[in-house]
Protein backbone atom coordinates (compact mmCIF):
# COMPACT_ATOMS: atom_id res chain seq x y z
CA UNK A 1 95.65 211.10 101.62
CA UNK A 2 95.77 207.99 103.82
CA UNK A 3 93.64 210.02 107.07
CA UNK A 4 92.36 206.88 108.90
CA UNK A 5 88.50 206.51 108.56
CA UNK A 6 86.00 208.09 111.45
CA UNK A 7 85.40 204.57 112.15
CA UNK A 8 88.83 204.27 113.98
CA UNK A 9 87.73 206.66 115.89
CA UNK A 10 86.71 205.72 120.13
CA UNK A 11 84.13 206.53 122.44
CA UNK A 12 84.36 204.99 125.75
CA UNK A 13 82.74 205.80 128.85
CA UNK A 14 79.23 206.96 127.27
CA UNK A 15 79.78 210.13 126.05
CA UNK A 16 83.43 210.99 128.72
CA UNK A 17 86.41 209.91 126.78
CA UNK A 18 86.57 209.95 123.12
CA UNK A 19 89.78 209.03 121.41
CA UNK A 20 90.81 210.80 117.60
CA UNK A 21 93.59 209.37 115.45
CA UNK A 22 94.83 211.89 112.94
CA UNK A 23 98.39 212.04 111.72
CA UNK A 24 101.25 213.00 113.79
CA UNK A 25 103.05 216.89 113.24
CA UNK A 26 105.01 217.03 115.94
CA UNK A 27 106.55 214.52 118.37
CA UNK A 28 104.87 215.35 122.02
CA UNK A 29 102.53 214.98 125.17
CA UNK A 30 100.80 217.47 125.61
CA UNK A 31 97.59 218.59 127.89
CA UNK A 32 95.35 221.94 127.83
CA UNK A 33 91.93 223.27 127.79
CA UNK A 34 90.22 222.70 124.13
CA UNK A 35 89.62 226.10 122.28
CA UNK A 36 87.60 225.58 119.12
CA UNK A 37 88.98 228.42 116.92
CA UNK A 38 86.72 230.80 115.75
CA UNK A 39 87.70 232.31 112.54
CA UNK A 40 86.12 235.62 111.19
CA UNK A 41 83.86 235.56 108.27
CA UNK A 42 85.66 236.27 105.28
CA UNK A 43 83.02 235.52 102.63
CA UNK A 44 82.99 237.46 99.71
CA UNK A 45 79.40 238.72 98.52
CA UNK A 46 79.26 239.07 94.63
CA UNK A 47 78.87 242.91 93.79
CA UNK A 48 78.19 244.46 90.30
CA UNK A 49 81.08 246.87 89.62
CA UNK A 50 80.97 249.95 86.92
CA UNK A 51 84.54 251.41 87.30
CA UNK A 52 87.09 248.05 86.93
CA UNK A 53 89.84 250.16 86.96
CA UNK A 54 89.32 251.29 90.18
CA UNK A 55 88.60 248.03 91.00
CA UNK A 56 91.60 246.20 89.56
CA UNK A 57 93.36 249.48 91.97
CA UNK A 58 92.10 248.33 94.92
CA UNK A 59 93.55 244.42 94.16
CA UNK A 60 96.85 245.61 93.13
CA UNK A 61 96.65 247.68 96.98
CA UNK A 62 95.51 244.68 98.59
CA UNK A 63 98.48 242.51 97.02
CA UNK A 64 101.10 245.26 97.50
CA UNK A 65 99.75 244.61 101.57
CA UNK A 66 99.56 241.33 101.06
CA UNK A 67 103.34 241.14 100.34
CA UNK A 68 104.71 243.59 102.93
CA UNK A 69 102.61 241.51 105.68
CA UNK A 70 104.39 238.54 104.52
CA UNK A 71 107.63 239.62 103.68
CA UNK A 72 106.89 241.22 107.99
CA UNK A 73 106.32 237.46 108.65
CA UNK A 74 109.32 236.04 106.85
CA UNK A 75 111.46 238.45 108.94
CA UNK A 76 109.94 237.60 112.11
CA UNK A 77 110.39 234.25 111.98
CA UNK A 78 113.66 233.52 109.83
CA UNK A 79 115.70 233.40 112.82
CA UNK A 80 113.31 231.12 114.94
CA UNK A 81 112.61 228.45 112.48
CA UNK A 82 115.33 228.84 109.95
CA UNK A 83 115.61 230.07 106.21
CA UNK A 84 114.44 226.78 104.97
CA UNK A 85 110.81 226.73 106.57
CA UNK A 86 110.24 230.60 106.86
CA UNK A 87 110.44 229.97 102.97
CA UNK A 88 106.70 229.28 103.32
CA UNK A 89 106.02 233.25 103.54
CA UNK A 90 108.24 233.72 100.55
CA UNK A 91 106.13 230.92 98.33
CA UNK A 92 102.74 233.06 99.16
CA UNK A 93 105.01 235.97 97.95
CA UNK A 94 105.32 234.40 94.73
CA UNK A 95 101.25 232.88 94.37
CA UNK A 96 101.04 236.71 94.86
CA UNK A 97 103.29 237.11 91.74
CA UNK A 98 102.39 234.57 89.58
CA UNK A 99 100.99 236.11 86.34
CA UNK A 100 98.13 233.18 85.94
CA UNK A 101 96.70 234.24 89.00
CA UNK A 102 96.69 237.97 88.92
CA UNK A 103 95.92 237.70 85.27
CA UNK A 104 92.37 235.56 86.14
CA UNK A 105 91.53 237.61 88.57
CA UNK A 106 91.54 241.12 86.88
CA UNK A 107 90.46 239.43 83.95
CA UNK A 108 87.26 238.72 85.80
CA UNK A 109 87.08 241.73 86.98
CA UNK A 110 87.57 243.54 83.67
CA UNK A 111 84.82 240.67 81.71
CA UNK A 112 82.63 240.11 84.24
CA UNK A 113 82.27 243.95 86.24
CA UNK A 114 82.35 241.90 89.63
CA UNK A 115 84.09 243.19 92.64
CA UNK A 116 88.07 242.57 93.71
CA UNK A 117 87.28 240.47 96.74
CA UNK A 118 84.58 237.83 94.95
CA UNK A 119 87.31 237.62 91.77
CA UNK A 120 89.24 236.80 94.13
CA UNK A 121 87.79 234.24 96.09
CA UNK A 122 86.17 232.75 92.88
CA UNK A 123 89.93 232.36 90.83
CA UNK A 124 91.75 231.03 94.05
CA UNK A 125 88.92 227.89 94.55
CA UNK A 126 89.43 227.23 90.83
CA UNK A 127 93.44 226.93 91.28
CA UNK A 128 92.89 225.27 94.58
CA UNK A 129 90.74 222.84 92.85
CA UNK A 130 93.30 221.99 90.13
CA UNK A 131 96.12 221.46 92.60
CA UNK A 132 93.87 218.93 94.42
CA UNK A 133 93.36 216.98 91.48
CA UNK A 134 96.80 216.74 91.21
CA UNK A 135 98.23 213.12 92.09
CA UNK A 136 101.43 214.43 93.93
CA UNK A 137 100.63 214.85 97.24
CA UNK A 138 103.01 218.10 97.70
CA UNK A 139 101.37 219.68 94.95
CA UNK A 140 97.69 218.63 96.38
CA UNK A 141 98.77 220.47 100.06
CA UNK A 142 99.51 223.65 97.90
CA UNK A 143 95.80 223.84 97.72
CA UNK A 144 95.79 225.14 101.39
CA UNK A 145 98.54 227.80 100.36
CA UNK A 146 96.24 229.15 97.73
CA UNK A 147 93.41 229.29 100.13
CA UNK A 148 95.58 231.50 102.64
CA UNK A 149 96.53 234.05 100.11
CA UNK A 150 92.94 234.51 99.42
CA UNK A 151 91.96 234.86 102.55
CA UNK A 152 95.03 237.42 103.41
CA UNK A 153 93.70 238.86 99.94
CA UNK A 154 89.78 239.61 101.30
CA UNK A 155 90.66 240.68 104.72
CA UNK A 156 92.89 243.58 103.05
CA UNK A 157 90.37 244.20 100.64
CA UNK A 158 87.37 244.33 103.08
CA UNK A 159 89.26 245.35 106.14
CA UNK A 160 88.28 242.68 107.87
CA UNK A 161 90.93 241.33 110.21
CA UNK A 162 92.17 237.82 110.52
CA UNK A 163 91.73 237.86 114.48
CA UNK A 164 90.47 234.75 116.54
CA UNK A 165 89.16 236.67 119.61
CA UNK A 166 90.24 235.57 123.17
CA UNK A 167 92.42 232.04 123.10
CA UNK A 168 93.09 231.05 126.57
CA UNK A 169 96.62 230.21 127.28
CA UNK A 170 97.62 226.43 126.98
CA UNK A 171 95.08 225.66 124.59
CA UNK A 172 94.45 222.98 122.05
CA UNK A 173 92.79 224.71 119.63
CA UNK A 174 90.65 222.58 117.13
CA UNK A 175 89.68 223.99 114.02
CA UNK A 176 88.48 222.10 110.28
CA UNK A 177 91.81 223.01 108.86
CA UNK A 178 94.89 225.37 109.85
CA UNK A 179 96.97 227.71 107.13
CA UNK A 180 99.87 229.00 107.74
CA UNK A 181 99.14 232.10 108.44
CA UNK A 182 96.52 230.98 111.51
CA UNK A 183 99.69 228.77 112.61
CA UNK A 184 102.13 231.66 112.80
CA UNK A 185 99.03 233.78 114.79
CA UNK A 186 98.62 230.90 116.68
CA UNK A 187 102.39 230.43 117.90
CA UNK A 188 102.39 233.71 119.41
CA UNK A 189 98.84 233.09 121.71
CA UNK A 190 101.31 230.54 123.33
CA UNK A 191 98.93 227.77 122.64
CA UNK A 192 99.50 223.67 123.67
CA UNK A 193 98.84 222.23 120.63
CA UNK A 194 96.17 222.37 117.60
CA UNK A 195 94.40 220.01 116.24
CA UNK A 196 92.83 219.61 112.85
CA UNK A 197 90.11 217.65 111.09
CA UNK A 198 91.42 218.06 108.20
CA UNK A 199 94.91 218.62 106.23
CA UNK A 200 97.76 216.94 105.00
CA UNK A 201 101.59 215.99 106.73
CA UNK A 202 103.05 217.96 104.16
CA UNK A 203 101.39 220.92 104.32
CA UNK A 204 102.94 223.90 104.89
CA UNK A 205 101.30 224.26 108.21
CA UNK A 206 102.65 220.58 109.18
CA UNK A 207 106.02 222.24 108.09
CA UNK A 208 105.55 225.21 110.40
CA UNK A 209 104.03 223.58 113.16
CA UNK A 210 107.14 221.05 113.68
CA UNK A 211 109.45 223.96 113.24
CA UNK A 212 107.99 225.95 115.39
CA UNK A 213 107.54 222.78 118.44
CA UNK A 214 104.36 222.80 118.71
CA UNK A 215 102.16 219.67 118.80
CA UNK A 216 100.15 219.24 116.24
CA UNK A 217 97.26 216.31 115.11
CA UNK A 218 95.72 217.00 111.77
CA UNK A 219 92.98 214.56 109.81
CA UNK A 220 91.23 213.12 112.70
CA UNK A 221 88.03 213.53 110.54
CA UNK A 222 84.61 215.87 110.95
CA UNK A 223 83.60 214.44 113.84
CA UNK A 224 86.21 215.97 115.85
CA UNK A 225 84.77 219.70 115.75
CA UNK A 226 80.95 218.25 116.16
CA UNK A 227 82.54 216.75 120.07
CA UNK A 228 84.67 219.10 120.98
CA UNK A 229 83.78 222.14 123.14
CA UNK A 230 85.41 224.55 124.42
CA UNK A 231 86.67 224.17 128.14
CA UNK A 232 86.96 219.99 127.42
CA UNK A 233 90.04 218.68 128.73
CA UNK A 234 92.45 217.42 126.28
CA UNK A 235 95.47 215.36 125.75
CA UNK A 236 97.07 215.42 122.43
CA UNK A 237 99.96 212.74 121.90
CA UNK A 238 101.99 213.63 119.45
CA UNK A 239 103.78 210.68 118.96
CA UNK A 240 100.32 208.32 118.18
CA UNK A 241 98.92 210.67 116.46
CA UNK A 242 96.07 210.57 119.15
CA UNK A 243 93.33 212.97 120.33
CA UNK A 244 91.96 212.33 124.10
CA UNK A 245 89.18 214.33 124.64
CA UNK A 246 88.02 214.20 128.58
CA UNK A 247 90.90 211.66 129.65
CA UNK A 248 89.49 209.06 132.07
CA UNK A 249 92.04 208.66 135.03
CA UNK A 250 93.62 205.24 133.32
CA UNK A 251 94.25 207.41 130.20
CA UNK A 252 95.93 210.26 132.11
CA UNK A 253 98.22 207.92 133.85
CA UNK A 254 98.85 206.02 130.99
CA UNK A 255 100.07 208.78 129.09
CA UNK A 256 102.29 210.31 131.70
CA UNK A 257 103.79 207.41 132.13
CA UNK A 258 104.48 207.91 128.38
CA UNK A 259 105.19 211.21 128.76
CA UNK A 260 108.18 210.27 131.54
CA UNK A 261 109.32 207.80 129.37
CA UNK A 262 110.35 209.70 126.61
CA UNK A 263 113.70 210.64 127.19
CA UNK A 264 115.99 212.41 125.08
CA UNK A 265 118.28 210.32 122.53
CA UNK A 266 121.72 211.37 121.65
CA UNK A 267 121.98 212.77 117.65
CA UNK A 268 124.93 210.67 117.13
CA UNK A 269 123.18 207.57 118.37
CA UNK A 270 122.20 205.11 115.51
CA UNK A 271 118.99 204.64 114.19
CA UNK A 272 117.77 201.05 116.26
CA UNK A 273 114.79 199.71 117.85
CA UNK A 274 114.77 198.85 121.92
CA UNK A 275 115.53 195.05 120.44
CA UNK A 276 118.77 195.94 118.56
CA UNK A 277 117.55 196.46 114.52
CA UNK A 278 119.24 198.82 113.03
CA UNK A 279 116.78 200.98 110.54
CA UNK A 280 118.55 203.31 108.28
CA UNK A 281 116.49 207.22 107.99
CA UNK A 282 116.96 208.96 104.95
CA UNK A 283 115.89 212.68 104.11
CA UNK A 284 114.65 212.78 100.56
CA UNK A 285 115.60 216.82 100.54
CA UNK A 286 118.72 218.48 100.97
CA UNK A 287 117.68 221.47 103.03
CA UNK A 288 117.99 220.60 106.56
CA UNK A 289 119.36 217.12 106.77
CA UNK A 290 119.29 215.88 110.63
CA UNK A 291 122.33 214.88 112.57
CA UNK A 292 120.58 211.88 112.73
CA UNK A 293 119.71 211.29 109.13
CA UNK A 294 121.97 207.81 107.41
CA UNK A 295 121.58 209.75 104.43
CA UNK A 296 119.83 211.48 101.46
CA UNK A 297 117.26 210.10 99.04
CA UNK A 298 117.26 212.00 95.68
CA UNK A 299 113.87 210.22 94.63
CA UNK A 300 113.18 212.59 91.75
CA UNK A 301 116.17 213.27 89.37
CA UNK A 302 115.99 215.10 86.64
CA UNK A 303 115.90 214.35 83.45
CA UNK A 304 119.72 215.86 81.75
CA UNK A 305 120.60 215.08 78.42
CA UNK A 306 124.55 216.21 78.93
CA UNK A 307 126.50 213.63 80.96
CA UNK A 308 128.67 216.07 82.28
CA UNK A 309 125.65 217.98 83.74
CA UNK A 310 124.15 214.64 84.62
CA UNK A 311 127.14 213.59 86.39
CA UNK A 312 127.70 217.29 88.47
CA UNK A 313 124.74 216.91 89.37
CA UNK A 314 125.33 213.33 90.85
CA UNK A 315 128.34 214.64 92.32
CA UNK A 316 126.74 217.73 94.16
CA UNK A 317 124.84 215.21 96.30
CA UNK A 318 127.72 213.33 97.93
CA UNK A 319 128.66 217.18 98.86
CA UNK A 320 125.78 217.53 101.01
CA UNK A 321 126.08 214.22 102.42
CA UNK A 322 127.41 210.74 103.11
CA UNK A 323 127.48 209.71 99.37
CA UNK A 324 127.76 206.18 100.00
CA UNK A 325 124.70 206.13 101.71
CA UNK A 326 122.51 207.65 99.36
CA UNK A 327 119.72 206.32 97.39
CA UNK A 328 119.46 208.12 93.70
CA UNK A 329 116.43 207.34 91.57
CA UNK A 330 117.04 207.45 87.92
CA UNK A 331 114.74 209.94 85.79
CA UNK A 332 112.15 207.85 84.06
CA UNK A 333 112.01 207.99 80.11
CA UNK A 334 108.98 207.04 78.06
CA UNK A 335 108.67 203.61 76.66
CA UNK A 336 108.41 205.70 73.54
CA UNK A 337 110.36 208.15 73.42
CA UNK A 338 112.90 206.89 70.60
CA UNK A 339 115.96 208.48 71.65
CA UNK A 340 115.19 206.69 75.36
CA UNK A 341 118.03 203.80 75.02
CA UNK A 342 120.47 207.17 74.86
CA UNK A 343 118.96 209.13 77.35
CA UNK A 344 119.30 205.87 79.79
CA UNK A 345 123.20 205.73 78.49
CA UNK A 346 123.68 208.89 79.78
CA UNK A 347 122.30 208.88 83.10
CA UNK A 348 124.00 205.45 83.91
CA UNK A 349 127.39 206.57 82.46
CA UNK A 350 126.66 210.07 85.24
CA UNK A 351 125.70 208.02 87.89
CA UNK A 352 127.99 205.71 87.59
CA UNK A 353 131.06 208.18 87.37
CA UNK A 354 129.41 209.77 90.21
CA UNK A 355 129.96 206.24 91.99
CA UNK A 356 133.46 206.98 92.78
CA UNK A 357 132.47 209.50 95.45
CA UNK A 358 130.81 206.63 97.76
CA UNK A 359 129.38 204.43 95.84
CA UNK A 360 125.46 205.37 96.46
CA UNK A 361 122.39 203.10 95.75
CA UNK A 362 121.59 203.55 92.01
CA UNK A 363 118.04 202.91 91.45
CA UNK A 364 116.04 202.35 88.02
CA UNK A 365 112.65 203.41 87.82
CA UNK A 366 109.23 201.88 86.25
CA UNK A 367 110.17 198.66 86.01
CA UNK A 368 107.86 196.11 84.72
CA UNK A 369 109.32 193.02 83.76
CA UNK A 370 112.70 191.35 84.35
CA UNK A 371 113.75 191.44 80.63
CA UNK A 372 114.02 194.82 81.39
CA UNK A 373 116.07 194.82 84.54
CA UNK A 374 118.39 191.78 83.33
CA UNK A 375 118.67 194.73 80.41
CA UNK A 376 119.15 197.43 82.38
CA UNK A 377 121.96 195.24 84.73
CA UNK A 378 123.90 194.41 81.61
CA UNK A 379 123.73 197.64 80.51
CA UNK A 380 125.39 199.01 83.31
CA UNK A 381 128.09 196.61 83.50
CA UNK A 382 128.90 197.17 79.84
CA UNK A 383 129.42 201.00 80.34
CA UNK A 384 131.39 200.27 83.41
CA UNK A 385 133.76 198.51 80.89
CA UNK A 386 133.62 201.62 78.88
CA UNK A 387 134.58 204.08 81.44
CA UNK A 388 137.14 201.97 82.79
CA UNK A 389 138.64 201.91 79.06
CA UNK A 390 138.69 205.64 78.94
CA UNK A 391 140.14 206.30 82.05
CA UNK A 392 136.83 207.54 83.94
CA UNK A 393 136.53 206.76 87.95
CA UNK A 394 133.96 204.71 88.76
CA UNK A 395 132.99 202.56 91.41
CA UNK A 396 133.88 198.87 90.84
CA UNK A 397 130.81 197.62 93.62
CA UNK A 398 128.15 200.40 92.68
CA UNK A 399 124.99 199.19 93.83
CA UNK A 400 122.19 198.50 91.61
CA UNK A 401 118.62 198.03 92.57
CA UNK A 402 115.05 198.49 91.31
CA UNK A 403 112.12 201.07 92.43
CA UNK A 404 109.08 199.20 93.11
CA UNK A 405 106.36 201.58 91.63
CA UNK A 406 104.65 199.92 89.26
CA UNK A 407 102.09 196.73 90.09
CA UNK A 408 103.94 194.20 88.35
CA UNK A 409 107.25 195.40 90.07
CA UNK A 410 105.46 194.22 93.18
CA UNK A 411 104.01 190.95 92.08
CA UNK A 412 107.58 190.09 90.15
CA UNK A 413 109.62 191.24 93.48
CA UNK A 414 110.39 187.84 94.09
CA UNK A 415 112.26 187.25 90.87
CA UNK A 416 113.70 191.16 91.30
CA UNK A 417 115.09 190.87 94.47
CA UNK A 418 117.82 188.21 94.02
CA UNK A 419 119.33 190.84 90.96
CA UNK A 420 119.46 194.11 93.20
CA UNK A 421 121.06 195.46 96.12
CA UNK A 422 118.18 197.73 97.59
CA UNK A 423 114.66 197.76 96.69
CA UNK A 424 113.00 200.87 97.27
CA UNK A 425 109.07 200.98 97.48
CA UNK A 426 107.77 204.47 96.24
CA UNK A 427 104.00 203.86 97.82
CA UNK A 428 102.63 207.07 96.70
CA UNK A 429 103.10 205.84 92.60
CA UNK A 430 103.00 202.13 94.06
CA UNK A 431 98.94 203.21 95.25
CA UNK A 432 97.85 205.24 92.34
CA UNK A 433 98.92 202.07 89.46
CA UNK A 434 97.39 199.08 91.78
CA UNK A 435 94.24 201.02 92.37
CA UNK A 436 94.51 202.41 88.81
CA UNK A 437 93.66 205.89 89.34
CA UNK A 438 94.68 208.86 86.76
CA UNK A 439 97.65 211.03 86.91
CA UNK A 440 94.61 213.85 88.10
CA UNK A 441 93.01 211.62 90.55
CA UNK A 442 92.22 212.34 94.13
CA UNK A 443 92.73 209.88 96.74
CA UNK A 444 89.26 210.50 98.37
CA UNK A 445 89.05 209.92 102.29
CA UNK A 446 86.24 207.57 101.74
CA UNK A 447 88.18 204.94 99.98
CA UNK A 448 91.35 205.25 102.43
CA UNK A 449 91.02 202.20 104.61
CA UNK A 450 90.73 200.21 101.10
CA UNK A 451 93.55 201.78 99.69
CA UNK A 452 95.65 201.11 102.80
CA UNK A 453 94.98 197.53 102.65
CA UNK A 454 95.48 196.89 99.34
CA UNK A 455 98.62 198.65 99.39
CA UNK A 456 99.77 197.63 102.42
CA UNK A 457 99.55 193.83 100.90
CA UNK A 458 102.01 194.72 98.09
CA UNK A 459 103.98 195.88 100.45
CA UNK A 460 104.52 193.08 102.71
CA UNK A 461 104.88 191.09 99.15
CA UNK A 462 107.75 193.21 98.51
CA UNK A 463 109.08 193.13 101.73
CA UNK A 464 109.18 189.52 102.46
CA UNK A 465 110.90 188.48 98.84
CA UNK A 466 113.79 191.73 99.38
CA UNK A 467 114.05 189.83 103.02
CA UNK A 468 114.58 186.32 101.36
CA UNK A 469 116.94 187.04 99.16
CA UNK A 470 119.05 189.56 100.50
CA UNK A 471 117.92 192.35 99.38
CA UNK A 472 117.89 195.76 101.26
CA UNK A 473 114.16 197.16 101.26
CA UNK A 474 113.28 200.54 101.83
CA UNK A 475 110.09 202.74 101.68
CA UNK A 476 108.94 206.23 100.81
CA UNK A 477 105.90 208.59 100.19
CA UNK A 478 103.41 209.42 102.02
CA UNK A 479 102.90 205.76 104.36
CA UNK A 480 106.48 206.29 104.63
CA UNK A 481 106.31 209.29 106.65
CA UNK A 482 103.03 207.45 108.54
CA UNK A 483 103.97 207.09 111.99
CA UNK A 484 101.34 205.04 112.88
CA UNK A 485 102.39 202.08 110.40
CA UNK A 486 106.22 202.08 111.48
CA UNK A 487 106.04 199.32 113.74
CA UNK A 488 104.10 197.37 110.95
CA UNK A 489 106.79 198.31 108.22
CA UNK A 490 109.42 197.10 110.38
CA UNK A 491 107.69 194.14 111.24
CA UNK A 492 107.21 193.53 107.68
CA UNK A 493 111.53 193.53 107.41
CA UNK A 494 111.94 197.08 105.97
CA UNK A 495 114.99 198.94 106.99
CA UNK A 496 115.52 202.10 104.87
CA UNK A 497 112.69 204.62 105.62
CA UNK A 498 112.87 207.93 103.06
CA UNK A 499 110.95 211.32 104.13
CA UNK A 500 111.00 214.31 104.52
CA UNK A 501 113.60 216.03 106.74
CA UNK A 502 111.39 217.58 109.29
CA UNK A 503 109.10 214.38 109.64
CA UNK A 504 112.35 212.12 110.07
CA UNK A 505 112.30 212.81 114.18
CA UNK A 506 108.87 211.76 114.92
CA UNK A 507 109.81 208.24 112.85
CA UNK A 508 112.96 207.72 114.36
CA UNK A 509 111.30 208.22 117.80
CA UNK A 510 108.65 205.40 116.22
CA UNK A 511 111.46 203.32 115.30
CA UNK A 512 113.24 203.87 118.70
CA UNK A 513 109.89 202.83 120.96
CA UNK A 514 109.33 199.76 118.95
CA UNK A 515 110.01 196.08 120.09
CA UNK A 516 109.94 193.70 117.22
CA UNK A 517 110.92 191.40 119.94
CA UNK A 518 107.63 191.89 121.56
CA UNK A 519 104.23 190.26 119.92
C-alpha cells in the first residue's frame, strides 16, 4: 500500500551499484549471490469439455491433494515456527473448503463445459480481484493466498510440479512476488534472503518469512527483476529495507560496520532510543505477544449488545496481558442507527467495569466534532456514577481518549487533545477519509508518494497538538508498522507504536538505532 515509488530508487556508479528500497520482513544483513527465481509455467489453456462430471472428479482429486500437501506442510513446520504462523497452511485448507469457491468453480465447469484447471484459474482471479478492492489491507494480502491455492490447484491437476530448478546455496532470490508456498520451498534450499517487487508486510509470506528468519525485502518495484541477474552480488539489509545490488567497496564496509553493530538487546530491556525516549510497542493481536511488547492494542472490538458479554470480553484481554497498558478501541455505531445512544451505554458501562483490572486506555472511535467527545466524556463520567451506585468495580482514573480516523479528528486535534489521555492515530482509515477514497478502493502504487505526504502532514498535525497539551500519541496501520518512517514518527513526538506482533522486532530495533538527539 505505501511501496515507495521507483523514483527512490539509486543508481550510482554507471550501471555498478544500484540501491532498492522495499519494505522491511525481517530484521538482518545479509550477503549472497542473486538467483532470479524461475517459476514453472502454470498457465491454464481453455479446453472444451463433454463429460463435466468427470471433470468436476478430477477437481474434487486435485483439492483432496491439495489438502493432504498442506495439511504435510502444517505438520512440518508447526514445531519450527509455531501454531500461530503455521496457521497459514490451515487458512489455504479452508479457501479449499469454502463453498463460494468450490461452488464457482464447478459451476463453470457444469455451465460453461470448460476444463478443471482454466475454472480454476478463471474463479480464483475473480476472488483475488475482489479481495484487492477491499480497503483493509489484511484482507487485500489475502489476494496472494488465493493465488497460491490456484496455483497448488493446476499443478495437481496438470501434473506439473511447483519446482524452481537449481538455487545455489546462499542466494537472494528475486522474484515479482513470493506465496507461501514458494517461501516454505524456499526455506529448505537454505537460501540468504528473497527479495520481491511486489507484495505486502502483511502477507502471509511476510508472516512466514520473519518466522522462519529469513531476510526478506518485498515492494522494491518492477525495476528490480529488469537489473537483476543472476550471479550479481547482493546485500540485502533488512533493517532499511534496502536492496544493494553490486556493492561498491564504501557500501560493503558501510554495511558491515552495520552489520557489527547490531548487537543483541536484552527482552526485558525497555523500549528507548540511544538518547533516552522511552517509546511504548504494542501488539494489536493476542497470538504471540513479545517479551518485549508494553502491551496489547485491541483496535477492532466488536460490536456486543449484552454488557456482560461486552464486559468478559474486556476482561479476557487484561488475561493475556498487562491490562493497564492496553489500548481498547470502542466498536463504532452508525450515526443512524437509532438504538446507537444504547449500544454506546453498553460498551462504556463494559469497558469501564473492565477498568478495574488495570485501568487500560479506552478509546472512542469516528469522532468528528468536539460536541461529540465533550458528549461522549460526560457520558462516561455519568455511568461511572451509576456503577459506583450499584456496587460495580470500576476504575476511578480510567483513561479516556479519542481515535484520530476521521479528517476533521485531525484538523480539530488541537481542541481534542487537552480532553484525552492518549490519542491514537489509525493511518490506514486516517488515509482512505483525507484522500476520500471508497470503502472498495485500492490504494494504487502510483499515487503512494502523494498519499504519504498528505498523510504524513495530518500526522505531524496530530502529533504536535497531543505533544502540547499532554496528550499521549500513538500510531497504527500500515505506516505504523513502516520501518522506514520510525525515526520520522518519533521525531514528530509519537510514543505508542501499535502492530502486528511479528513486525514489532524490526520497529523496536528502529526505535533502538535512532538518535533524536542527532539532526
Amino acid at each position: 500500500m505505501w511501496g515507495n515509488p521507483q523514483s527512490n530508487n539509486q543508481q550510482r556508479g554507471g550501471n555498478s551499484m544500484t540501491v532498492f528500497n522495499g519494505k522491511s520482513v525481517y530484521g538482518a544483513i545479509v550477503s549472497g549471490c542473486v538467483c532470479v527465481l524461475k517459476k514453472p509455467a502454470l498457465r491454464a489453456e481453455k479446453r472444451t469439455i463433454e463429460d463435466t462430471a468427470e471433470e468436476i472428479r478430477r477437481f474434487d482429486e486435485a483439492k483432496e491433494t491439495a489438502v493432504s500437501q498442506l495439511q504435510e506442510l502444517y505438520d512440518m513446520y508447526i514445531d519450527q515456527i509455531g501454531e500461530p504462523n503455521a496457521q497459514i497452511f490451515n487458512i489455504h485448507m479452508m479457501m479449499l473448503d469454502d463453498e463460494d469457491y468450490c461452488d464457482s468453480i464447478t459451476g463453470m465447469i457444469t455451465d460453461g463445459h470448460v476444463n478443471a484447471e482454466y475454472a480454476v484459474e478463471q474463479t480464483s482471479e475473480v476472488f483475488a480481484k475482489m479481495l484487492e478492492s477491499m480497503d483493509n489491507e489484511y484482507m487485500r494480502a489475502r489476494s496472494a493466498d488465493i493465488r497460491d491455492v490456484c496455483q497448488r490447484l493446476i499443478s495437481n491437476l496438470s501434473g506439473v510440479p511447483r519446482d524452481f530448478g537449481d538455487i545455489p546455496e546462499n542466494a537472494v532470490v528475486c522474484a515479482d512476488d513470493i506465496t507461501p508456498t514458494e517461501a516454505a520451498l524456499l526455506e529448505q534450499r537454505n537460501i540468504a534472503a528473497f527479495v520481491t517487487a511486489f507484495g505486502s508486510p502483511i502477507s502471509h509470506t511476510a508472516i512466514l518469512a520473519h518466522s522462519m528468519d529469513i531476510p526478506a525485502v518485498i515492494g522494491t518495484g518492477s525495476d528490480l527483476l529488469a537489473r537483476a541477474k543472476d550471479g550479481d552480488e547482493a546485500i540485502v539489509d533488512g533493517f532499511a529495507g534496502q536492496v544493494i545490488l553490486s556493492p561498491d567497496p564504501d557500501a560493503k564496509s558501510r554495511l558491515d560496520a552495520k552489520r557489527r553493530a547490531r548487537t543483541s538487546t536484552a527482552a526485558d530491556q525497555e523500549t528507548r532510543t540511544l538518547d533516552g525516549k522511552r517509546v511504548t510497542l504494542l501488539a494489536c493481536d493476542t497470538t504471540q505477544i513479545p517479551e518485549y511488547a508494553d502491551g496489547v492494542a485491541v483496535l477492532d472490538c466488536r460490536e456486543i449488545e449484552n454488557e456482560e458479554q461486552q464486559y468478559e470480553f474486556y476482561r479476557s484481554i487484561a488475561e493475556i496481558a498487562d491490562y493497564s497498558k492496553a489500548v481498547i478501541r470502542l466498536a463504532a455505531i452508525s450515526p443512524y442507527d437509532p438504538r446507537r445512544h444504547e449500544k454506546y451505554q453498553v460498551q462504556i458501562r463494559a469497558a469501564l467495569r473492565a477498568s478495574s483490572h488495570g485501568s487500560p486506555s479506552i478509546l472512542f472511535p469516528m469522532i468528528t466534532t468536539v460536541t461529540e467527545a465533550r458528549k461522549i466524556l460526560g457520558a462516561c463520567d455519568e455511568i461511572r456514577n451509576e456503577l459506583t451506585a450499584e456496587g460495580l468495580d470500576c476504575s476511578e482514573d480510567s483513561r479516556l481518549g479519542f481515535m484520530i480516523e476521521t479528517p476533521a479528528a485531525a484538523i480539530i486535534s488541537d481542541l481534542l487533545a487537552p480532553m484525552a489521555d492518549t490519542l491514537m492515530i489509525d493511518s490506514d482509515r486516517l488515509a482512505r477519509l483525507t484522500l476520500a477514497r471508497s470503502e472498495g478502493s485500492v490504494f494504487s502504487e502510483e499515487f503512494a508518494e502523494g498519499q504519504r505526504a498528505a498523510v504524513l502532514r495530518l500526522i505531524e498535525y496530530c502529533a504536535r497538538n497531543a505533544v502540547k497539551n499532554g496528550a499521549r500519541i500513538g500510531i497504527c496501520g500500515s505506516l505504523a508498522a513502516d520501518t522506514s518512517l520510525t525515526e520520522e514518527f518519533l521525531r514528530m513526538g509519537i510514543d505508542k507504536i501499535c502492530a502486528p506482533s511479528y513486525l514489532l522486532e524490526d520497529i523496536r530495533a528502529a526505535v533502538m538505532n535512532t538518535d533524536l538527539s542527532a539532526g
